[in-house]
N, C-alpha and C. Protein backbone atom coordinates (compact mmCIF):
# COMPACT_ATOMS: atom_id res chain seq x y z
N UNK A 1 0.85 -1.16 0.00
CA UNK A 1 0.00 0.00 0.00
C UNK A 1 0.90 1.23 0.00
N UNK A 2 0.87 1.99 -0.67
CA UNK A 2 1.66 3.38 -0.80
C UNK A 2 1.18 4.42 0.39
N UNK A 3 1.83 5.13 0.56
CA UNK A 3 1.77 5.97 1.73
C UNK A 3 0.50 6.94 1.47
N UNK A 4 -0.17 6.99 0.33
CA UNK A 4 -1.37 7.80 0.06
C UNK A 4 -2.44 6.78 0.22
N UNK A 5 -2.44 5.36 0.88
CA UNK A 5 -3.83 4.75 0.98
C UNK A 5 -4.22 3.87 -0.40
N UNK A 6 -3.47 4.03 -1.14
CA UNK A 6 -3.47 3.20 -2.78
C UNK A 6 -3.00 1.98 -2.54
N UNK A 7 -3.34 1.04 -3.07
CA UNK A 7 -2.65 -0.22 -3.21
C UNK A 7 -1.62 0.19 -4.41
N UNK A 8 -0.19 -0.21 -4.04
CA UNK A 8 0.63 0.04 -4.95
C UNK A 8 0.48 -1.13 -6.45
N UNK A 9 0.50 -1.01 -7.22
CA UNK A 9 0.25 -1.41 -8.09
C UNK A 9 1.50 -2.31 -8.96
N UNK A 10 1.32 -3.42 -9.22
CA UNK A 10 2.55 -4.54 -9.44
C UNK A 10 2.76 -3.73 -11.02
N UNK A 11 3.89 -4.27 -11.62
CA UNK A 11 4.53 -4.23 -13.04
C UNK A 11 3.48 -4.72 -13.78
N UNK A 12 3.35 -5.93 -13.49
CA UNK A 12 1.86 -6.34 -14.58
C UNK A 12 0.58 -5.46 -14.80
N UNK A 13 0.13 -5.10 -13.38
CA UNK A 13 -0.88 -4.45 -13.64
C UNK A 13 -0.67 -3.01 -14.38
N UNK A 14 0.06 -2.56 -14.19
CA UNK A 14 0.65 -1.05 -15.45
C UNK A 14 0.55 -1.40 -16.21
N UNK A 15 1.51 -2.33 -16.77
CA UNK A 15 1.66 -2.70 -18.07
C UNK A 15 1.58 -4.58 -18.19
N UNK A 16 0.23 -4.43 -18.81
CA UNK A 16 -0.26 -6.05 -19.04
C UNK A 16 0.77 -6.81 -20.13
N UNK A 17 1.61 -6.20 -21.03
CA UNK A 17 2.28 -6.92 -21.82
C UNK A 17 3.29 -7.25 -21.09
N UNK A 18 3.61 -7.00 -19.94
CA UNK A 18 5.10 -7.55 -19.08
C UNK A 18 4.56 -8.94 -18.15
N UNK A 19 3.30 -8.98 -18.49
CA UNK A 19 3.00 -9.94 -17.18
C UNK A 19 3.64 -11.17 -17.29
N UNK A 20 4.25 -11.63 -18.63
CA UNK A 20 4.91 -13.13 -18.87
C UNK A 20 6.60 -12.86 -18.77
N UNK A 21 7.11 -11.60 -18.27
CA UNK A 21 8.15 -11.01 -18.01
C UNK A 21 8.14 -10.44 -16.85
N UNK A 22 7.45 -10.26 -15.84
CA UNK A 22 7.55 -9.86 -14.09
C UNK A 22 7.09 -11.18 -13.06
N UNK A 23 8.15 -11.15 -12.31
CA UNK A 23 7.86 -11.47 -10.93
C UNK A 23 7.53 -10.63 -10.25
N UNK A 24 6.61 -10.73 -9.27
CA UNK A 24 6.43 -10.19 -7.89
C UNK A 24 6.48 -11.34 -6.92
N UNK A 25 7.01 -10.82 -5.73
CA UNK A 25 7.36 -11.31 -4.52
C UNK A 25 7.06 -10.40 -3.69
N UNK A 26 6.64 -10.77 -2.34
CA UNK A 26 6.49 -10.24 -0.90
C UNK A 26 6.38 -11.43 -0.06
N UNK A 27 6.04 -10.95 0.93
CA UNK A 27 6.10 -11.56 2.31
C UNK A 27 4.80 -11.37 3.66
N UNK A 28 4.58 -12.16 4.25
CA UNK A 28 3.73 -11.35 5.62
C UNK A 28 4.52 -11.22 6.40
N UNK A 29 5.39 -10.80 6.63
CA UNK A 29 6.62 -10.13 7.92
C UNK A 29 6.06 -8.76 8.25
N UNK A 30 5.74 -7.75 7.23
CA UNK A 30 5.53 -6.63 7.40
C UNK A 30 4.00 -6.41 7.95
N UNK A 31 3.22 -6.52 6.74
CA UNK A 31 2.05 -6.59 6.75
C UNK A 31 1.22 -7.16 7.72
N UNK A 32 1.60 -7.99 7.90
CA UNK A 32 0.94 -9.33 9.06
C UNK A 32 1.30 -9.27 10.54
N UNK A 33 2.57 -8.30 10.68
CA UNK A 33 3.34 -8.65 11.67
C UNK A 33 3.67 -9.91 12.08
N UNK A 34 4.43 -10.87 11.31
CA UNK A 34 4.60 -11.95 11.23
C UNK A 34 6.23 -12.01 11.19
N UNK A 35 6.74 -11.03 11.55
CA UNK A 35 8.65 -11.50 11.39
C UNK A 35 8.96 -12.72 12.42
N UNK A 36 9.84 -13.05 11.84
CA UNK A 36 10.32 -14.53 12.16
C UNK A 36 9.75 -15.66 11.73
N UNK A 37 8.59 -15.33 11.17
CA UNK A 37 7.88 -16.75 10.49
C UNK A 37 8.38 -16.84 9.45
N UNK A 38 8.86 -16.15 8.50
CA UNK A 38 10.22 -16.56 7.32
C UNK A 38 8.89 -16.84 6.34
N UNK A 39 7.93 -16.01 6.08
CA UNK A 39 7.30 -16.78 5.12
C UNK A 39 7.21 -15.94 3.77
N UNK A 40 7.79 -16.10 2.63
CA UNK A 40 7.44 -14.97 1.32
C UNK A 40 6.49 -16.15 0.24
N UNK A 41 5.85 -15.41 -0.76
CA UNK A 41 5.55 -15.35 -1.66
C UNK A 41 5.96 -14.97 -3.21
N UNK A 42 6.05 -15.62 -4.44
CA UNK A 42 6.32 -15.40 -5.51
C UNK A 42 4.73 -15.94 -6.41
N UNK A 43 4.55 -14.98 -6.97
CA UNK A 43 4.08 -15.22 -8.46
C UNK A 43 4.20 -14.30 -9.84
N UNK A 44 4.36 -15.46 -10.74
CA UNK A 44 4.87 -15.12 -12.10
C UNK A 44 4.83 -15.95 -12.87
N UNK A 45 5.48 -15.82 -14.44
CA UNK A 45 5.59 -16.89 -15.15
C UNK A 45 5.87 -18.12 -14.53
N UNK A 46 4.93 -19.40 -15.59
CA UNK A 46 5.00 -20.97 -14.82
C UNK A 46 6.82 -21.22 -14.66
N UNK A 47 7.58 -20.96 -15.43
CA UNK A 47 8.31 -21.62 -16.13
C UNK A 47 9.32 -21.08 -15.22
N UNK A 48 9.62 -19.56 -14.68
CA UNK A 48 10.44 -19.04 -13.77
C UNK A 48 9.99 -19.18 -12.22
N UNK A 49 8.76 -19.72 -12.21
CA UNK A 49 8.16 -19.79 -10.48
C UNK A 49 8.92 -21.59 -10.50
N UNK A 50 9.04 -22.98 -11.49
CA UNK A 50 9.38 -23.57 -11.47
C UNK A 50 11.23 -23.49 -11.60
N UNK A 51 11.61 -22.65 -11.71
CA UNK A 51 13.21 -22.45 -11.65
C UNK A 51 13.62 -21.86 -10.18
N UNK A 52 12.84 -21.26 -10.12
CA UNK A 52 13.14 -20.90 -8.32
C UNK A 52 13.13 -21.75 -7.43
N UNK A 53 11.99 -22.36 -7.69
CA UNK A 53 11.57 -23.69 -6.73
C UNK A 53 12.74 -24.58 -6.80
N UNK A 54 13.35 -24.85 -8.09
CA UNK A 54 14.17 -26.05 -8.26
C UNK A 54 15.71 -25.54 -7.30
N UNK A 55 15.56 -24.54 -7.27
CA UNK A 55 16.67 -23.67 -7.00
C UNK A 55 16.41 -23.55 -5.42
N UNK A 56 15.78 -22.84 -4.64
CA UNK A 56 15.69 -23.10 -3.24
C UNK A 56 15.60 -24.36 -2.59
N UNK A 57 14.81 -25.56 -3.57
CA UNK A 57 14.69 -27.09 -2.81
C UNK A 57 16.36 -27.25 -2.73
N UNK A 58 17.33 -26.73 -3.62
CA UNK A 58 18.78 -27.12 -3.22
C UNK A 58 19.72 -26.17 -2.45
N UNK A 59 18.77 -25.43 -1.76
CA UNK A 59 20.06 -24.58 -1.38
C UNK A 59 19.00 -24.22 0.08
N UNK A 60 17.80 -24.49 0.89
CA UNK A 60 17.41 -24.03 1.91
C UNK A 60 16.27 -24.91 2.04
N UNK A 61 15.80 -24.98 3.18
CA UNK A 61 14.49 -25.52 3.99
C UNK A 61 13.53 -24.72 3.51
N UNK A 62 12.58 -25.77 3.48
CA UNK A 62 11.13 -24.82 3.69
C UNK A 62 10.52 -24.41 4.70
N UNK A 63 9.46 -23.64 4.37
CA UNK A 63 9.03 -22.31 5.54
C UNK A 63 8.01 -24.14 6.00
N UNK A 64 8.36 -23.98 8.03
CA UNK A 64 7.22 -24.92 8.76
C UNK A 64 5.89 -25.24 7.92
N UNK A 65 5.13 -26.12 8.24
CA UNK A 65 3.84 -26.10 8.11
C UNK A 65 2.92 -24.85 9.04
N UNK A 66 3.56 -25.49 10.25
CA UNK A 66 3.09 -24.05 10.71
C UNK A 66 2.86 -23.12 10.06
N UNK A 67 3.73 -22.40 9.55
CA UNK A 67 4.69 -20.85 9.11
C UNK A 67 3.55 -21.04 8.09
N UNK A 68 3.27 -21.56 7.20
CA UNK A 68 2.92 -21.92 6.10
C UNK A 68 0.99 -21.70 6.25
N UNK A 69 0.85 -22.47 6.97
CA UNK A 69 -0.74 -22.40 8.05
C UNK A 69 -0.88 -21.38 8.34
N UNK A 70 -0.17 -20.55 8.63
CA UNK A 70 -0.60 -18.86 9.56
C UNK A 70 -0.30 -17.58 8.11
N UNK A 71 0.38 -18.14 7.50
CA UNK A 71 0.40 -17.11 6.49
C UNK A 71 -0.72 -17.04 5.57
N UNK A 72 -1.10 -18.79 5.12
CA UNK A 72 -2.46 -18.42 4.67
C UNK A 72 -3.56 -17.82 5.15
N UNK A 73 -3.76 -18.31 6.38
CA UNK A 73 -5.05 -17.37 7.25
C UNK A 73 -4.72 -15.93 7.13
N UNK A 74 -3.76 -15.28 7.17
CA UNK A 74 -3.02 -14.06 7.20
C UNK A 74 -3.25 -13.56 5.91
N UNK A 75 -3.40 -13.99 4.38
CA UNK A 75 -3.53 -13.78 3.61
C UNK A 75 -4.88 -14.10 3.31
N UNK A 76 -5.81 -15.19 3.54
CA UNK A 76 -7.30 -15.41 3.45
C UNK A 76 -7.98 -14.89 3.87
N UNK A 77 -7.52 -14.10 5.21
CA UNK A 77 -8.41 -13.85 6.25
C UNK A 77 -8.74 -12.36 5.87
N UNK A 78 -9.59 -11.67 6.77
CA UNK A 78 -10.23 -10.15 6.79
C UNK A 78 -8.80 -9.30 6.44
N UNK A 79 -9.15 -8.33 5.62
CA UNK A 79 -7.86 -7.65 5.69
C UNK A 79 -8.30 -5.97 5.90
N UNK A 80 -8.90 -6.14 6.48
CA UNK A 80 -9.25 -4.46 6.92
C UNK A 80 -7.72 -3.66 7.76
N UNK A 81 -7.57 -4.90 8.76
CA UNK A 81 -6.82 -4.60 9.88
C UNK A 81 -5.21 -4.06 8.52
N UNK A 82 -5.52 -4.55 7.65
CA UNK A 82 -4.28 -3.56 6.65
C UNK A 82 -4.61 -2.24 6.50
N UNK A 83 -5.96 -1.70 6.32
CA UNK A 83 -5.84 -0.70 5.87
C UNK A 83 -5.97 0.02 7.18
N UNK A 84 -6.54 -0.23 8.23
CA UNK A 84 -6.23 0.31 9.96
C UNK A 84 -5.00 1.03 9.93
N UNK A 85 -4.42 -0.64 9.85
CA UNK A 85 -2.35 -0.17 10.59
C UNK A 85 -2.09 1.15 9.24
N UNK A 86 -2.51 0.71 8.06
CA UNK A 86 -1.78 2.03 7.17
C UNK A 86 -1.96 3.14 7.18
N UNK A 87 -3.37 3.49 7.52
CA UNK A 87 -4.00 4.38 8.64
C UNK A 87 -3.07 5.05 9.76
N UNK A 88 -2.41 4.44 10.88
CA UNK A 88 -1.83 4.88 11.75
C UNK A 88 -0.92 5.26 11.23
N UNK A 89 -0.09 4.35 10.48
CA UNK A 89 1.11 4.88 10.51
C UNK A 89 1.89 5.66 9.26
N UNK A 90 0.12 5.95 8.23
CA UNK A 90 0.09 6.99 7.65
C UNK A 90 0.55 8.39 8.70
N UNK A 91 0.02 8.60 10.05
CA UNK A 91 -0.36 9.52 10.73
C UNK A 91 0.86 9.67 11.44
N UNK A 92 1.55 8.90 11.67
CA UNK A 92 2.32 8.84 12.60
C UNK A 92 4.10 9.45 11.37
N UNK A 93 4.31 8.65 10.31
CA UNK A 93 5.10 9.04 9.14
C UNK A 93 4.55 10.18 9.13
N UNK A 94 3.90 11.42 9.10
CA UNK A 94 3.29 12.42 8.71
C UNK A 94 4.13 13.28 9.94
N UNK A 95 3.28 12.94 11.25
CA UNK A 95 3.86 13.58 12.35
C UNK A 95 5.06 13.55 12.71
N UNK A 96 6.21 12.49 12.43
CA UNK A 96 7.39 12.55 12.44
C UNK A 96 8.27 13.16 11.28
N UNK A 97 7.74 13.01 10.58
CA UNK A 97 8.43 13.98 9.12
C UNK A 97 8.17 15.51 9.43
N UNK A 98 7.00 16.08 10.11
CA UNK A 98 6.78 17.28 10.70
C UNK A 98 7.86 17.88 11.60
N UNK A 99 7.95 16.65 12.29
CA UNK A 99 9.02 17.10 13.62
C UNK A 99 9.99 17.26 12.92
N UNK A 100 11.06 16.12 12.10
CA UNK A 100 12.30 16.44 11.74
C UNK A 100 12.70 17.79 10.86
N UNK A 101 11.53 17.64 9.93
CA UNK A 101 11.96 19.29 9.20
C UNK A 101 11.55 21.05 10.01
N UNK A 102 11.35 20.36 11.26
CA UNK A 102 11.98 21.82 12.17
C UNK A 102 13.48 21.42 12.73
N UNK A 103 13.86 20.78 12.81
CA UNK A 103 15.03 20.47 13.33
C UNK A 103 16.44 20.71 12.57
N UNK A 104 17.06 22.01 13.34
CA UNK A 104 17.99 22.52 12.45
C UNK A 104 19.15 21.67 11.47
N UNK A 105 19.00 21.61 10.70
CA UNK A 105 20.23 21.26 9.18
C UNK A 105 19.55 19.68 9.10
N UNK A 106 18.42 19.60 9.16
CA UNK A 106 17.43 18.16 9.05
C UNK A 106 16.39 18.38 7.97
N UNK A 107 16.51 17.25 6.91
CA UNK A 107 14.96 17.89 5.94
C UNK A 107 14.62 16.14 5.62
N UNK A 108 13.40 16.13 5.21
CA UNK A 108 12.47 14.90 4.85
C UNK A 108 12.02 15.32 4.37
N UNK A 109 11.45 14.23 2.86
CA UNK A 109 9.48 13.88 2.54
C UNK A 109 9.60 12.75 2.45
N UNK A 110 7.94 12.93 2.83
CA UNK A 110 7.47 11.41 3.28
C UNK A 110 7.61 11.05 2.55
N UNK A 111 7.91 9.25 2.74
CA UNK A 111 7.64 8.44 1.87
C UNK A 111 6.13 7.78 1.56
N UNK A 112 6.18 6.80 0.10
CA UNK A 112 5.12 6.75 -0.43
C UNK A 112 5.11 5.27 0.48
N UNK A 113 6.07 4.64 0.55
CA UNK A 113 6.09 3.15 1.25
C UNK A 113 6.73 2.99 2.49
N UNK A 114 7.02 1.89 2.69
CA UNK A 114 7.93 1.68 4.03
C UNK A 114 7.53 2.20 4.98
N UNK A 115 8.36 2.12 6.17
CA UNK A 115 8.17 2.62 7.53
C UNK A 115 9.25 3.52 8.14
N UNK A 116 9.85 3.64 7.43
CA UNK A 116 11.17 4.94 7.55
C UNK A 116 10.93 6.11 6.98
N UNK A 117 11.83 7.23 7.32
CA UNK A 117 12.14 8.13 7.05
C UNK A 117 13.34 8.49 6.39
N UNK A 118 13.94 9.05 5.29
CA UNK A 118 15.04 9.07 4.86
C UNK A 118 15.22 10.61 5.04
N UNK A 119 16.50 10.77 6.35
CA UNK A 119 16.34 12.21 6.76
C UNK A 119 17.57 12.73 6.14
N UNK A 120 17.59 13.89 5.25
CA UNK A 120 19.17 14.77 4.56
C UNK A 120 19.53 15.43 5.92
N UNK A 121 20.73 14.89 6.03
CA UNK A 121 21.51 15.41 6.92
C UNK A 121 22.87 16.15 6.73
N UNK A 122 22.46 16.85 5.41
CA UNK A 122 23.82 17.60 4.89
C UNK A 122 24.08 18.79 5.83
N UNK A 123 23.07 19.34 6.57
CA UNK A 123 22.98 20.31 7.08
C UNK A 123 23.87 20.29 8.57
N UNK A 124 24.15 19.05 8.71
CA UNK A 124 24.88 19.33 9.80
C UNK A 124 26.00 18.57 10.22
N UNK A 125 26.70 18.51 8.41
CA UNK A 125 28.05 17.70 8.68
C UNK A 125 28.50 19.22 8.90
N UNK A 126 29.60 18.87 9.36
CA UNK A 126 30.90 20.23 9.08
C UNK A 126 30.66 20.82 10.69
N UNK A 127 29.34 20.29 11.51
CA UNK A 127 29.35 21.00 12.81
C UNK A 127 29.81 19.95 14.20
N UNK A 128 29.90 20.91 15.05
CA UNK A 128 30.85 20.10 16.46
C UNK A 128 29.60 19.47 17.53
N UNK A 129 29.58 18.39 17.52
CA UNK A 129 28.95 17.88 18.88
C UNK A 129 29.47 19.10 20.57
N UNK A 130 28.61 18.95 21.09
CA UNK A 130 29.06 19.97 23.02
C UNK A 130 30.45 19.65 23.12
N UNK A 131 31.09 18.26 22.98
CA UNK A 131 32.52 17.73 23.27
C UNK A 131 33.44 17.94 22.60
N UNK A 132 32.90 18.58 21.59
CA UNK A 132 34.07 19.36 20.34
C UNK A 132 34.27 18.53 18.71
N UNK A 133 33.25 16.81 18.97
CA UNK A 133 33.74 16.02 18.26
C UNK A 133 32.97 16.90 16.92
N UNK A 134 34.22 16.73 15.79
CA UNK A 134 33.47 16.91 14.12
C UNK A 134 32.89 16.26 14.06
N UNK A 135 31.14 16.70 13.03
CA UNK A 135 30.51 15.63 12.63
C UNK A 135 30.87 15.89 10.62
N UNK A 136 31.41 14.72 10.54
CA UNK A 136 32.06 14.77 9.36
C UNK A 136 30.94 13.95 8.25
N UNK A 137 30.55 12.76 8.78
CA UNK A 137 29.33 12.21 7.99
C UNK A 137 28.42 11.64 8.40
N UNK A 138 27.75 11.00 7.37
CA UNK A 138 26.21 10.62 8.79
C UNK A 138 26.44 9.72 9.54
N UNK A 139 27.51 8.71 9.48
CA UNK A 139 27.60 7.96 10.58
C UNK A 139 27.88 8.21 11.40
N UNK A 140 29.12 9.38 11.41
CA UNK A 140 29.33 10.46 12.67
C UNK A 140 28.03 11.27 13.52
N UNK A 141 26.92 11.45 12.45
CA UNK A 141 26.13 11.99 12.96
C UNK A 141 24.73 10.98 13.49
N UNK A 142 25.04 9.69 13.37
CA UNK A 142 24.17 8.72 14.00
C UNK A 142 24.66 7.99 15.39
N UNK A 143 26.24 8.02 15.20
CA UNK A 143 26.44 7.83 16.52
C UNK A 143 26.56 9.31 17.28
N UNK A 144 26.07 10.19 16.63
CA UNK A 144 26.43 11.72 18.15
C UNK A 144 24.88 11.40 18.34
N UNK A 145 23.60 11.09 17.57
CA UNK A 145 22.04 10.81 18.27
C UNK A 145 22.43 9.83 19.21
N UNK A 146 23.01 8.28 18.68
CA UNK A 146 23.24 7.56 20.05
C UNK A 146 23.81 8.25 21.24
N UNK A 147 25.14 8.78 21.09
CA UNK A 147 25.74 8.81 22.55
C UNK A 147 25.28 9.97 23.09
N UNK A 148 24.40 11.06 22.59
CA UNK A 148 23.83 12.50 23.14
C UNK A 148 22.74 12.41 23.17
N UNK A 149 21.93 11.32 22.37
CA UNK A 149 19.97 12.04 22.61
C UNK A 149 19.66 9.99 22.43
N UNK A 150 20.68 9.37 23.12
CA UNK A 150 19.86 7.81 23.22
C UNK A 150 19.12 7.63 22.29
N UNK A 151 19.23 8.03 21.05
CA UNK A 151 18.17 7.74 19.45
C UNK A 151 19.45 6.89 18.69
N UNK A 152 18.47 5.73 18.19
CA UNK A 152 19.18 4.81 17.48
C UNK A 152 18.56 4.95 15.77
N UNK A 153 19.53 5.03 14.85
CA UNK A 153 19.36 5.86 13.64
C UNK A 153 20.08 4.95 12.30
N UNK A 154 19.93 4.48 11.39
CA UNK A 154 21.04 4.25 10.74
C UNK A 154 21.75 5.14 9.52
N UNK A 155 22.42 4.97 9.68
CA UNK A 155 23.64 5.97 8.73
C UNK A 155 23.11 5.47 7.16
N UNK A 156 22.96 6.68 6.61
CA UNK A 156 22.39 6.25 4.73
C UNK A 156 24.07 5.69 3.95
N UNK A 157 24.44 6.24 4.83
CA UNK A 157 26.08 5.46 3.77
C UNK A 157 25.54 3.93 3.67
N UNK A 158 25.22 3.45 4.96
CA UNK A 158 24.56 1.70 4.76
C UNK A 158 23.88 1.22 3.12
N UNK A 159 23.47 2.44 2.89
CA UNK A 159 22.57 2.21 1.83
C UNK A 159 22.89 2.58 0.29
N UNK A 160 24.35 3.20 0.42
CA UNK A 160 24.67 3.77 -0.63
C UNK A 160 23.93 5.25 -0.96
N UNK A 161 23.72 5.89 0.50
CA UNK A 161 22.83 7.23 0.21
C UNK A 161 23.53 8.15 1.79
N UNK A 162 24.40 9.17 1.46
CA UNK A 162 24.93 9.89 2.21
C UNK A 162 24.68 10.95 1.49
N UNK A 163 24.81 12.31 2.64
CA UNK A 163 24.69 12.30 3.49
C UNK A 163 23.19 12.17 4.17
N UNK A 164 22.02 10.97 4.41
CA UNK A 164 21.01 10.89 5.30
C UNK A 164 21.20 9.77 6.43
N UNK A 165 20.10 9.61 6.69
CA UNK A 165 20.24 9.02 8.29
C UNK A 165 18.58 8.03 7.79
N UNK A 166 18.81 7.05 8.58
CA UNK A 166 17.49 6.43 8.49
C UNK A 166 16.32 6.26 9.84
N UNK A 167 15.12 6.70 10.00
CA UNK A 167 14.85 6.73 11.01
C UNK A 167 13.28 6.06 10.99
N UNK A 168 13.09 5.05 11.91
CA UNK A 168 11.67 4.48 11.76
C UNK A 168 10.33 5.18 12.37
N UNK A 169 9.27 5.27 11.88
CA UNK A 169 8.67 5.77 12.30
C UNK A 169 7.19 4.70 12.75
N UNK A 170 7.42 3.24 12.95
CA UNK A 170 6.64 2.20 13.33
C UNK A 170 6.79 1.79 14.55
N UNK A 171 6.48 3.16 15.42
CA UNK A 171 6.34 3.40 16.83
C UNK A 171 5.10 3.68 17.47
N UNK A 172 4.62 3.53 18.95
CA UNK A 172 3.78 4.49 19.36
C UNK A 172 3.80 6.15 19.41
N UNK A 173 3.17 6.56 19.09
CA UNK A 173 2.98 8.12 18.68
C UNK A 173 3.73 9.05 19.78
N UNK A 174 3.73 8.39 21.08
CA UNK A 174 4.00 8.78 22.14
C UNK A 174 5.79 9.17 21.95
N UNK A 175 6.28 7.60 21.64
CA UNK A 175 8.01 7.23 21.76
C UNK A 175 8.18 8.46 20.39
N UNK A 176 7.10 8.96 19.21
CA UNK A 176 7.83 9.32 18.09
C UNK A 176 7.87 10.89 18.23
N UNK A 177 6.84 11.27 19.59
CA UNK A 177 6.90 12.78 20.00
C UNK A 177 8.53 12.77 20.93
N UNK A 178 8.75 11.61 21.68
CA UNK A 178 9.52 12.10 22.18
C UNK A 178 11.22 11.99 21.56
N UNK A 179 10.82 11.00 20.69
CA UNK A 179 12.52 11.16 19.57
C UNK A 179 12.57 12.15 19.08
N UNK A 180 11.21 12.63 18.75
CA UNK A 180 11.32 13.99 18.03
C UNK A 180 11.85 14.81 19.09
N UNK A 181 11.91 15.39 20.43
CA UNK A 181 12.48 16.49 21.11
C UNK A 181 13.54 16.13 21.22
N UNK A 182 14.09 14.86 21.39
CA UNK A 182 15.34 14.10 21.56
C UNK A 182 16.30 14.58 20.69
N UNK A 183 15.58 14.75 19.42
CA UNK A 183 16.46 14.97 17.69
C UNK A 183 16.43 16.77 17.82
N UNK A 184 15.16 16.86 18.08
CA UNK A 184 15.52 18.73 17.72
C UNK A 184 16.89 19.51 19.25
N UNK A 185 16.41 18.49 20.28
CA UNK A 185 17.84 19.25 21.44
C UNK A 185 19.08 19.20 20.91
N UNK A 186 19.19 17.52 20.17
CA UNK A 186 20.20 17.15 19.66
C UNK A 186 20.75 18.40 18.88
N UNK A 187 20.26 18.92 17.53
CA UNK A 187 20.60 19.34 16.67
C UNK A 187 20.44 20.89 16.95
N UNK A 188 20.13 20.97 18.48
CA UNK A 188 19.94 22.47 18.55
C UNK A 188 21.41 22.76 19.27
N UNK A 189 22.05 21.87 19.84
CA UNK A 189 22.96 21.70 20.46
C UNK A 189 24.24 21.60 19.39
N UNK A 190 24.36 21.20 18.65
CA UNK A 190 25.89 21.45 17.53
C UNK A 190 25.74 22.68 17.28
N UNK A 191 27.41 22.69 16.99
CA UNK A 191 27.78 24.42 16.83
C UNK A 191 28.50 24.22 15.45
């Protein structure tokens, strides 16, 4: 579901002449809140859903029966409770993207998916943590949130995307008001 309430829409369905040329894959980890049940999904052409198969039976286990049992109900079952959670945390991505772009040399937009935030943090390489330390890049500037404002962040270099910071926003509303004062002391505090 895209961050506007849309069901995001697969390759096939855009464009119907790719459908014997796209896979799609997902999972209920996210959706379901189901992490650790290891369970994904593929469909696509017969001929490449049978090359995968031949290909994982030699190289990994299959997902439990269990795992297997709960994902279908998870996928059969009522799915309102999807558009609920996307609901919240439509609201909540909204309100935390609010907070960070007051927060000096910090900018966001929301995203259309996911549960992060991808925050530009160009604004406040080149400045000194209270202790004098340079913040030279974002990893510098994800460990000065750890060791000064107890916010755990990951560095966009991880991702091949510097200078940002990655920050989740699949919290209670409560914990995401208060990272948010956590982040703006933080950043009110470099010189």
């Amino acid at each position: 579901m895209s961050g506007n309430g849309v069901p995001a829409p697969t390759l096939a369905e855009i464009e119907p002449r790719l459908k014997q040329r796209t896979l799609t894959v997902s999972g209920v980890a996210k959706s379901y809140a189901m992490m650790g049940w290891r369970v994904g999904y593929a469909a696509g052409p017969a001929a490449l859903i049978r090359a995968m198969t031949t290909v994982q039976s030699q190289t990994t286990n299959g997902a439990s029966s269990i795992s297997q049992a709960a994902a279908v109900a998870a996928l059969d079952g009522p799915q309102e409770l999807l558009f609920e959670r996307a609901s919240i945390l439509r609201a909540r991505r909204n309100r935390f993207a609010e907070i960070v772009n007051t927060c000096a040399g910090l900018s966001c937009e929301p995203p259309e998916g996911a549960f992060y935030l991808l925050v530009a943090c160009a604004g406040v390489i080149g400045k000194r943590s209270p202790d004098g330390k340079l913040i030279e890049t974002d990893r510098d500037f994800a460990a000065y949130l750890l060791d000064h404002a107890d916010l755990v962040v990951v560095a966009g270099e991880d991702f091949g995307l510097s200078p940002y910071i990655r920050v989740s926003f699949a919290n209670p509303t409560s914990t995401i008001e208060e990272a948010g004062r956590r982040l703006q002391r933080a950043c009110d505090a470099l010189r």
